[in-house]
PDB file of N, CA and C in Angstrom:
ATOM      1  N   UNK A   1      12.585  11.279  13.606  1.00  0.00           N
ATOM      2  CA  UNK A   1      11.366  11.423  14.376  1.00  0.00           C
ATOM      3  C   UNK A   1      10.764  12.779  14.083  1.00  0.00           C
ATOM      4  N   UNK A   2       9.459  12.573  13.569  1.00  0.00           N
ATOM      5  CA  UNK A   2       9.202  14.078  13.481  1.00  0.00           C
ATOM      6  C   UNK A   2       8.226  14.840  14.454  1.00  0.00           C
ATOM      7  N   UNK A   3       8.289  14.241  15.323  1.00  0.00           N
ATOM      8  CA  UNK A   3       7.679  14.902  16.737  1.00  0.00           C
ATOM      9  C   UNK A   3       6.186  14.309  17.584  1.00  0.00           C
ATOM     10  N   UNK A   4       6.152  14.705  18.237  1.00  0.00           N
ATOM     11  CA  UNK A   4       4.168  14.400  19.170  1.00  0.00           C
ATOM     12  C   UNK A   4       3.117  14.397  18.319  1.00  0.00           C
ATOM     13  N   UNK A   5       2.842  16.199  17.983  1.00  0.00           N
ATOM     14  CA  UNK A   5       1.972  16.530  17.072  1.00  0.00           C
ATOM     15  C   UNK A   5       1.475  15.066  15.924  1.00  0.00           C
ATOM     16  N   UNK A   6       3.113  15.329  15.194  1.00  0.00           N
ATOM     17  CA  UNK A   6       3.134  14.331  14.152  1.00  0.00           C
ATOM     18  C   UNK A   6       2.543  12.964  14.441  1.00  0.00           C
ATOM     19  N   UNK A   7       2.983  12.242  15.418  1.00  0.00           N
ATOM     20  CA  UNK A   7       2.495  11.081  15.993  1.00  0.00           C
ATOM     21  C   UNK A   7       1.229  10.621  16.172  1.00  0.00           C
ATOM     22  N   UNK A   8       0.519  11.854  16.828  1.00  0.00           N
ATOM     23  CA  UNK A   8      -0.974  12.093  17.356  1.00  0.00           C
ATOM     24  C   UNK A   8      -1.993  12.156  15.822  1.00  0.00           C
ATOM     25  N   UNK A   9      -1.312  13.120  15.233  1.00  0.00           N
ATOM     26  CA  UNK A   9      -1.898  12.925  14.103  1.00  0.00           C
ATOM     27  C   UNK A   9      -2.183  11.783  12.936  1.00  0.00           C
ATOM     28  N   UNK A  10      -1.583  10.769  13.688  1.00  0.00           N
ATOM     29  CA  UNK A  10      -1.922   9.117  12.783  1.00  0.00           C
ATOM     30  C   UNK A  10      -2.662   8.195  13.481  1.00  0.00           C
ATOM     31  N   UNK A  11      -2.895   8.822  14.846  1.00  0.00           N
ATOM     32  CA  UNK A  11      -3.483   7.539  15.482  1.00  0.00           C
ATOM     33  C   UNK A  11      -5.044   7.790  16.080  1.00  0.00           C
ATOM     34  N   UNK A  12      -5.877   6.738  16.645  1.00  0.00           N
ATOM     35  CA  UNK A  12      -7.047   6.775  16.789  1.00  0.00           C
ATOM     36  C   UNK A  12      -7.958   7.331  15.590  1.00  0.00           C
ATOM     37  N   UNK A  13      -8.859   8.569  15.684  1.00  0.00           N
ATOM     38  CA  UNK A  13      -9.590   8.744  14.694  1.00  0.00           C
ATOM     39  C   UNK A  13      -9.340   9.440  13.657  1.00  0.00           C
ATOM     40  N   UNK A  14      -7.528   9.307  13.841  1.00  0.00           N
ATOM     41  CA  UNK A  14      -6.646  10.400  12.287  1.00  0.00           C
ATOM     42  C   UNK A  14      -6.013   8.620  11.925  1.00  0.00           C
ATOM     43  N   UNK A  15      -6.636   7.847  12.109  1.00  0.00           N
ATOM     44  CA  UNK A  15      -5.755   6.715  11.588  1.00  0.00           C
ATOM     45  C   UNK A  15      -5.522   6.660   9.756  1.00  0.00           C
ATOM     46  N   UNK A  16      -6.782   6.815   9.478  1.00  0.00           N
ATOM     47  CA  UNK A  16      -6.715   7.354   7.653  1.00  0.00           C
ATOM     48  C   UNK A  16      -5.153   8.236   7.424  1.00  0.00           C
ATOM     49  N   UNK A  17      -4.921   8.943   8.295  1.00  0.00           N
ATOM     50  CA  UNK A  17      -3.280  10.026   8.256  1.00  0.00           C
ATOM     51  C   UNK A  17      -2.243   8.645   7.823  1.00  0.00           C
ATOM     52  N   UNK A  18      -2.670   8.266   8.988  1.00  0.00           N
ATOM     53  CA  UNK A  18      -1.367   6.459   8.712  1.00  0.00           C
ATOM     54  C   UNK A  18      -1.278   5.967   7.824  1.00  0.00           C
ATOM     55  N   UNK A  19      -2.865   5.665   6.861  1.00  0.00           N
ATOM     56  CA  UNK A  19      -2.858   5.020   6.133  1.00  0.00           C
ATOM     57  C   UNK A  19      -2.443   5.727   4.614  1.00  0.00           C
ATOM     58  N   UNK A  20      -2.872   7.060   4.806  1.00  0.00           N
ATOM     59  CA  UNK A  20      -2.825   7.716   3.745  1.00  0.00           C
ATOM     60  C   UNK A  20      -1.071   7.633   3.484  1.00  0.00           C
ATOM     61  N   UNK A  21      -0.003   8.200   4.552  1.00  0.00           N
ATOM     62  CA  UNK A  21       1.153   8.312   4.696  1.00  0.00           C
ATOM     63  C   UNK A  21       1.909   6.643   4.057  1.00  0.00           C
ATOM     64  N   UNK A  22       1.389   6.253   4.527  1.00  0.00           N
ATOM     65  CA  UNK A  22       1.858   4.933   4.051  1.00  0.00           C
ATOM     66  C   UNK A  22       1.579   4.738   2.492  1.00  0.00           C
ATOM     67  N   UNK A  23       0.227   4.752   1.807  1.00  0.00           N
ATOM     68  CA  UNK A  23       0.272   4.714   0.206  1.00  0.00           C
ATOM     69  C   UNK A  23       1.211   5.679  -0.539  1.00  0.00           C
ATOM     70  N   UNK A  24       1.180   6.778   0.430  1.00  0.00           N
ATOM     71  CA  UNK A  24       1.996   8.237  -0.253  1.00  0.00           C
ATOM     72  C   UNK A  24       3.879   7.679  -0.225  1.00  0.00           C
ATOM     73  N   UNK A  25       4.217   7.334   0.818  1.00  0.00           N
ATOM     74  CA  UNK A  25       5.590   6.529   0.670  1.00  0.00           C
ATOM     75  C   UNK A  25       5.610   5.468  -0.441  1.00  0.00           C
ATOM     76  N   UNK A  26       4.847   4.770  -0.498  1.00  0.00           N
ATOM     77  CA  UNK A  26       5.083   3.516  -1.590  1.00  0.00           C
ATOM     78  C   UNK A  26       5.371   4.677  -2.910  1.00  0.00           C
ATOM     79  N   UNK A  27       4.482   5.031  -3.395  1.00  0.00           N
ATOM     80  CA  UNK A  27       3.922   5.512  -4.557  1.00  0.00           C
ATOM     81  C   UNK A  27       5.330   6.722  -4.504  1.00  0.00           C
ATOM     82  N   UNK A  28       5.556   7.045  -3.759  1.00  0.00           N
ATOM     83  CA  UNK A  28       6.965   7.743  -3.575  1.00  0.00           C
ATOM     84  C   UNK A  28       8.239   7.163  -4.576  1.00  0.00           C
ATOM     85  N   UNK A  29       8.188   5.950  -3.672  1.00  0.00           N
ATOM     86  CA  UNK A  29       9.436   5.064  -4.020  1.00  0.00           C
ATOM     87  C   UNK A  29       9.361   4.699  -5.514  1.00  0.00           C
ATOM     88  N   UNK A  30       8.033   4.394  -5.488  1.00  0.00           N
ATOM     89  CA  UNK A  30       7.848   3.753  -6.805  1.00  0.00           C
ATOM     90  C   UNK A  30       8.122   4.570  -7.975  1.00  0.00           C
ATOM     91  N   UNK A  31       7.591   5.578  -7.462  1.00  0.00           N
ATOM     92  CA  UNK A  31       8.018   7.001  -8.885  1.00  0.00           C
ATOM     93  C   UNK A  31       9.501   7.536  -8.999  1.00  0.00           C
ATOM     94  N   UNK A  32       9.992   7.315  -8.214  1.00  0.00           N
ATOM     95  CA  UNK A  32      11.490   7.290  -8.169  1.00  0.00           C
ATOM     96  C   UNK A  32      12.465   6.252  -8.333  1.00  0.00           C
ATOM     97  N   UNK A  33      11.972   5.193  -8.735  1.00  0.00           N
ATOM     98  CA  UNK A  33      12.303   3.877  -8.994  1.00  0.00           C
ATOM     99  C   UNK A  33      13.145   3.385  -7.815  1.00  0.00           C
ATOM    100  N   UNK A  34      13.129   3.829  -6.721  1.00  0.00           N
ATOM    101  CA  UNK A  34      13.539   3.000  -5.322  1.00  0.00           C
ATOM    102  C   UNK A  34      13.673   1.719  -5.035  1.00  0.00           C
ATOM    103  N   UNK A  35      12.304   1.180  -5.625  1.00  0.00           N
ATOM    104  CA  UNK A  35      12.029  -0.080  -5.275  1.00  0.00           C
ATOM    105  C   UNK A  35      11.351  -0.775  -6.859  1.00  0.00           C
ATOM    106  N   UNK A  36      11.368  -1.815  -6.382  1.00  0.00           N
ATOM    107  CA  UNK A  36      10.660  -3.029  -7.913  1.00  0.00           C
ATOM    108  C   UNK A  36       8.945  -3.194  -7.396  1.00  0.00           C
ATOM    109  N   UNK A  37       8.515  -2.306  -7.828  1.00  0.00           N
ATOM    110  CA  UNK A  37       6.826  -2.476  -7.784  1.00  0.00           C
ATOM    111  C   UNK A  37       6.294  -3.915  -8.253  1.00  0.00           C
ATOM    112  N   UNK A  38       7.003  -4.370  -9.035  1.00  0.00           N
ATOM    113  CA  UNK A  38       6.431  -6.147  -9.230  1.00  0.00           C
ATOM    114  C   UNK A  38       6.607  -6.841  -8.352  1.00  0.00           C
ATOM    115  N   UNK A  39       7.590  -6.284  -7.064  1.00  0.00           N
ATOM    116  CA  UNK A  39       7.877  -7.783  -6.286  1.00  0.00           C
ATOM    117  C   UNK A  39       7.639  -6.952  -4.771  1.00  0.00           C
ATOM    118  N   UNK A  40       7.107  -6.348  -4.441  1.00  0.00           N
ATOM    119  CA  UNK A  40       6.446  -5.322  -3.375  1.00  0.00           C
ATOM    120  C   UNK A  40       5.635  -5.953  -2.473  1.00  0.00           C
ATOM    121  N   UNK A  41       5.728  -6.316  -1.473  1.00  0.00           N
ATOM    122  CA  UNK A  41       4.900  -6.926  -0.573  1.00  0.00           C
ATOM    123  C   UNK A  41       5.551  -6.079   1.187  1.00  0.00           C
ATOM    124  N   UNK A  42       4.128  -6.571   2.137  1.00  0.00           N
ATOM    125  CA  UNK A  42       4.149  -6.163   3.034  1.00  0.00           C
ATOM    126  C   UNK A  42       3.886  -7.117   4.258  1.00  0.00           C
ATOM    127  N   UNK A  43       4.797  -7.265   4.941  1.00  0.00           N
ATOM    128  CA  UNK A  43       4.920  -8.108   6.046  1.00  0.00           C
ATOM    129  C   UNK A  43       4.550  -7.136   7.742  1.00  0.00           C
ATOM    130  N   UNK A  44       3.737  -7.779   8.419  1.00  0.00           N
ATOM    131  CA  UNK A  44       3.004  -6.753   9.383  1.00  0.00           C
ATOM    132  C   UNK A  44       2.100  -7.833  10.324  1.00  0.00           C
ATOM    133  N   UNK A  45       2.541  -7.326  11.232  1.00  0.00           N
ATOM    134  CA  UNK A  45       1.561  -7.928  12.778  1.00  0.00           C
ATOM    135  C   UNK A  45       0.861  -7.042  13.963  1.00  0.00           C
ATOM    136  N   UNK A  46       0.121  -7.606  14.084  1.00  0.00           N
ATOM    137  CA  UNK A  46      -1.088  -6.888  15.292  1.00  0.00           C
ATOM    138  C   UNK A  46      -1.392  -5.868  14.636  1.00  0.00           C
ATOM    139  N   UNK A  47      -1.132  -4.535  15.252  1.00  0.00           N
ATOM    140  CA  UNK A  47      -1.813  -3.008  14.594  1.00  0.00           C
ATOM    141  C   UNK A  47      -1.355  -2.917  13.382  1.00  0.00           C
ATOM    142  N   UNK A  48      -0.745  -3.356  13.030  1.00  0.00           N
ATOM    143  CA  UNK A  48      -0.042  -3.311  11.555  1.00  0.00           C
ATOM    144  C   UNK A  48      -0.934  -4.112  10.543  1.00  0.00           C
ATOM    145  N   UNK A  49      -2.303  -4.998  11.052  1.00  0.00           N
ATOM    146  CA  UNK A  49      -2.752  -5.587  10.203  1.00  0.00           C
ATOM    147  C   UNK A  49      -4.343  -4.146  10.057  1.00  0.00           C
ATOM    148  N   UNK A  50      -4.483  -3.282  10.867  1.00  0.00           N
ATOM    149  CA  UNK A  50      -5.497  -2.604  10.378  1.00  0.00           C
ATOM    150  C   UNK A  50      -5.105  -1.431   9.170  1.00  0.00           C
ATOM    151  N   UNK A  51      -3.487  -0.835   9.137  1.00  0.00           N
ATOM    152  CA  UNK A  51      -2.899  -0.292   8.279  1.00  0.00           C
ATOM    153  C   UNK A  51      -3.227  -1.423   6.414  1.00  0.00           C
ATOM    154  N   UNK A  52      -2.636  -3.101   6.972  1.00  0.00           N
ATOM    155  CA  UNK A  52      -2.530  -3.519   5.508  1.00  0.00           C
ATOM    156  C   UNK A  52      -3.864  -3.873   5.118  1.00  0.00           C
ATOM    157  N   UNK A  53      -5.013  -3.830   6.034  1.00  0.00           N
ATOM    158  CA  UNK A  53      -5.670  -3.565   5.324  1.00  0.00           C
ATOM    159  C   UNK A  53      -6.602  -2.882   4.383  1.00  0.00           C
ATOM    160  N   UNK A  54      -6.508  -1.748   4.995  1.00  0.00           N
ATOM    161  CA  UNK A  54      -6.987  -0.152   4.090  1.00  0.00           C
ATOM    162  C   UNK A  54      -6.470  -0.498   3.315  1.00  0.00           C
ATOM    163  N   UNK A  55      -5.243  -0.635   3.128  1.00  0.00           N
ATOM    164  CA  UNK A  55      -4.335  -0.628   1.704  1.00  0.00           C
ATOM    165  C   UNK A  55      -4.384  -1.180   1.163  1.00  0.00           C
ATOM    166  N   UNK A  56      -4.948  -2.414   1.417  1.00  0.00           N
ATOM    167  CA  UNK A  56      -5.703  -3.583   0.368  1.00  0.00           C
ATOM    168  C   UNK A  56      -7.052  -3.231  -0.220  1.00  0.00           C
ATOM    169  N   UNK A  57      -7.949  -2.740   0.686  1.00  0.00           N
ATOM    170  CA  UNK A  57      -9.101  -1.994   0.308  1.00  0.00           C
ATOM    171  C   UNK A  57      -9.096  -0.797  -0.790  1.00  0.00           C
ATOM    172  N   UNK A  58      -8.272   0.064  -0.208  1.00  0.00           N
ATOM    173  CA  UNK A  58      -7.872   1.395  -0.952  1.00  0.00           C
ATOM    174  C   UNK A  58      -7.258   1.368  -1.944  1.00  0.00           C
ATOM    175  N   UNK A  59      -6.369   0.513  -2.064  1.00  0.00           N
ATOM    176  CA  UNK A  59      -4.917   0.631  -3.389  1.00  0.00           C
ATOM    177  C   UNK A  59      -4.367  -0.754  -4.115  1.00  0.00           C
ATOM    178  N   UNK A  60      -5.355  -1.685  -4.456  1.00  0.00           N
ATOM    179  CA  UNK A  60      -5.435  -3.350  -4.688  1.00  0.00           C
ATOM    180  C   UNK A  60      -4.106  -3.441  -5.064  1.00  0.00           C
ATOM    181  N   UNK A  61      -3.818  -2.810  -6.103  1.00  0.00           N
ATOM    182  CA  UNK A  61      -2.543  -2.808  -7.057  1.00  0.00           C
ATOM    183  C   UNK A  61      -1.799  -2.255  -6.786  1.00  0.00           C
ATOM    184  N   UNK A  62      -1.226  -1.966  -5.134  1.00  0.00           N
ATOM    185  CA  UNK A  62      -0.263  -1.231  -4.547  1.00  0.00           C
ATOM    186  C   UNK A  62       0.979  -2.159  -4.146  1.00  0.00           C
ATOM    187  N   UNK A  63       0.211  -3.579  -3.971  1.00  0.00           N
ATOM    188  CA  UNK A  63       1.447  -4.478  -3.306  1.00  0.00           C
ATOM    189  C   UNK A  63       1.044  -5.484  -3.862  1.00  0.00           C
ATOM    190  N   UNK A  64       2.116  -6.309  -3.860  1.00  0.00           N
ATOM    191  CA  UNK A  64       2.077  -7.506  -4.649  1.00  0.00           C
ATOM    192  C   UNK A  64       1.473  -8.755  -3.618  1.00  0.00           C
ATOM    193  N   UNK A  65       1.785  -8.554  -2.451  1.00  0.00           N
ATOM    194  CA  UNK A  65       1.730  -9.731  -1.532  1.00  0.00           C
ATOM    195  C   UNK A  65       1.222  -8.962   0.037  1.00  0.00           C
ATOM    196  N   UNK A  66       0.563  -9.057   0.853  1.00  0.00           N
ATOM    197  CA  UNK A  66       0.566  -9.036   2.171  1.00  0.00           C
ATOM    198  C   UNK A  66       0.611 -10.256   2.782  1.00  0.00           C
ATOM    199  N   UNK A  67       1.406 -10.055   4.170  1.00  0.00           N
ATOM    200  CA  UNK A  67       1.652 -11.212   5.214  1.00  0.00           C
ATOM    201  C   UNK A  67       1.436 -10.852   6.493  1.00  0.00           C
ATOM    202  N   UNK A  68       0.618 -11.455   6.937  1.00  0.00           N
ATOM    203  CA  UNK A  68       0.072 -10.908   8.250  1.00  0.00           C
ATOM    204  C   UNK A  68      -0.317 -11.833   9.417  1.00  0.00           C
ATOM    205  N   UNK A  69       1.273 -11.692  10.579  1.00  0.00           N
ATOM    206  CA  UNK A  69       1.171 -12.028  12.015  1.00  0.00           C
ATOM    207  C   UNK A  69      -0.056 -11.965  13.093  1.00  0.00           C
ATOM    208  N   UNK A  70      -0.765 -12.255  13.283  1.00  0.00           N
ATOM    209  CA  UNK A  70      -1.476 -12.275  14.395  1.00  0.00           C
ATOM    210  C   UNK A  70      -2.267 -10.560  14.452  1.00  0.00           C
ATOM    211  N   UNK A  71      -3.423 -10.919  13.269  1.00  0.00           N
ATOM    212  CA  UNK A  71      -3.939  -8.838  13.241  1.00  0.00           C
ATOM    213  C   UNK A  71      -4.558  -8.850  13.932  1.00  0.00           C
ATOM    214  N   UNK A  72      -4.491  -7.338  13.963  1.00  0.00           N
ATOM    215  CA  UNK A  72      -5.715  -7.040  14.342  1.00  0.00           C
ATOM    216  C   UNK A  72      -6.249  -6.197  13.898  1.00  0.00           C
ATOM    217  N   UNK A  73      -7.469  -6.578  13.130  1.00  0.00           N
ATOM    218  CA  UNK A  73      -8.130  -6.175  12.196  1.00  0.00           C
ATOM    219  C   UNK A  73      -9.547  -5.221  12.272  1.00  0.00           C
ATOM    220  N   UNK A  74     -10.068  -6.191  13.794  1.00  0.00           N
ATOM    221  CA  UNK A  74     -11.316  -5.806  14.293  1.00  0.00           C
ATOM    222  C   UNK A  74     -11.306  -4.982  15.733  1.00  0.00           C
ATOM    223  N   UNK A  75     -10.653  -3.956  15.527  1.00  0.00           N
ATOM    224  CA  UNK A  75     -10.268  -3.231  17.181  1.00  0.00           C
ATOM    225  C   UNK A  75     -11.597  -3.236  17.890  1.00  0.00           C
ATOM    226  N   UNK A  76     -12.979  -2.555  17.230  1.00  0.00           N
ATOM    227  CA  UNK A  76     -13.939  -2.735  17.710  1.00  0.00           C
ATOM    228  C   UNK A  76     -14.627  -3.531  18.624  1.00  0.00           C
ATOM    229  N   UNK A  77     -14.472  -4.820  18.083  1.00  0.00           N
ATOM    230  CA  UNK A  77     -14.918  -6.227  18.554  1.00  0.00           C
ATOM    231  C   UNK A  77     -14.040  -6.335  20.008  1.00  0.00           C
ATOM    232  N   UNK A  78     -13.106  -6.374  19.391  1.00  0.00           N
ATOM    233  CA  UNK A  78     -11.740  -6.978  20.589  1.00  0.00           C
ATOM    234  C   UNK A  78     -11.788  -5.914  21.660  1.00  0.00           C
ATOM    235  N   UNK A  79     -11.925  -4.950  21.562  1.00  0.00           N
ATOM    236  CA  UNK A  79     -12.063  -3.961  22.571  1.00  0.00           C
ATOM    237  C   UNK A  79     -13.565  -3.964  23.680  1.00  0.00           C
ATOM    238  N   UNK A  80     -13.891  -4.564  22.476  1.00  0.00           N
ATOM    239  CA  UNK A  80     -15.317  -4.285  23.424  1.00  0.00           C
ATOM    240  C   UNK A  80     -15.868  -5.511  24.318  1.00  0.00           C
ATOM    241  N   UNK A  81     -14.479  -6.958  24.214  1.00  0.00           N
ATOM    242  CA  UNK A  81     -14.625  -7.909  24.910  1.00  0.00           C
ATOM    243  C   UNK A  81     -13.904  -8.202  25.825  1.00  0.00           C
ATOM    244  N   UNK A  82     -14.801  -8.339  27.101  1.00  0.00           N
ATOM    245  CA  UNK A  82     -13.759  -8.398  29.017  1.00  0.00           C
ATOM    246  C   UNK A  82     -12.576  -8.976  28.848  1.00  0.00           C
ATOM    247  N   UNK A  83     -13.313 -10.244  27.873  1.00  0.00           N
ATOM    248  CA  UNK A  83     -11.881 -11.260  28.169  1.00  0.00           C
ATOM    249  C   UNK A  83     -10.576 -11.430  27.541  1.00  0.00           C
TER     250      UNK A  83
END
């Protein structure tokens, strides 16, 4: 755990921090041969679908596959409805 600060700094309007942190780990692994970049995919639900998708936007050729539980994609929308 690397602390509050740290935390605060990925969420709401530092969410780009999240997203950025997240390409910077892959691309980590990958340069260190950690992992098999051909068979790389990302499995993710609810808030986890506004992360895979930057990263689909941002980095096409970062993952091989996304799978995605119930996103949420459109916080905007959904937030801004009573029901």
């Amino acid at each position: 755990y690397l602390g509050g600060e740290w935390y605060r700094s990925g969420k709401a309007l530092n969410k780009w921090n999240s997203i950025r942190d997240f390409i910077e780990g892959v691309n980590y692994l990958r340069e260190n041969d950690v992992i098999d970049s051909k068979r790389l995919g990302l499995i993710t639900s609810s808030a986890g679908g506004i992360i895979a998708g930057a990263v689909l936007n941002e980095e096409k050729n970062l993952l091989q596959s996304i799978l995605l539980f119930s996103p949420f994609i459109n916080p905007y929308d959904t937030l801004q409805n009573p029901n």
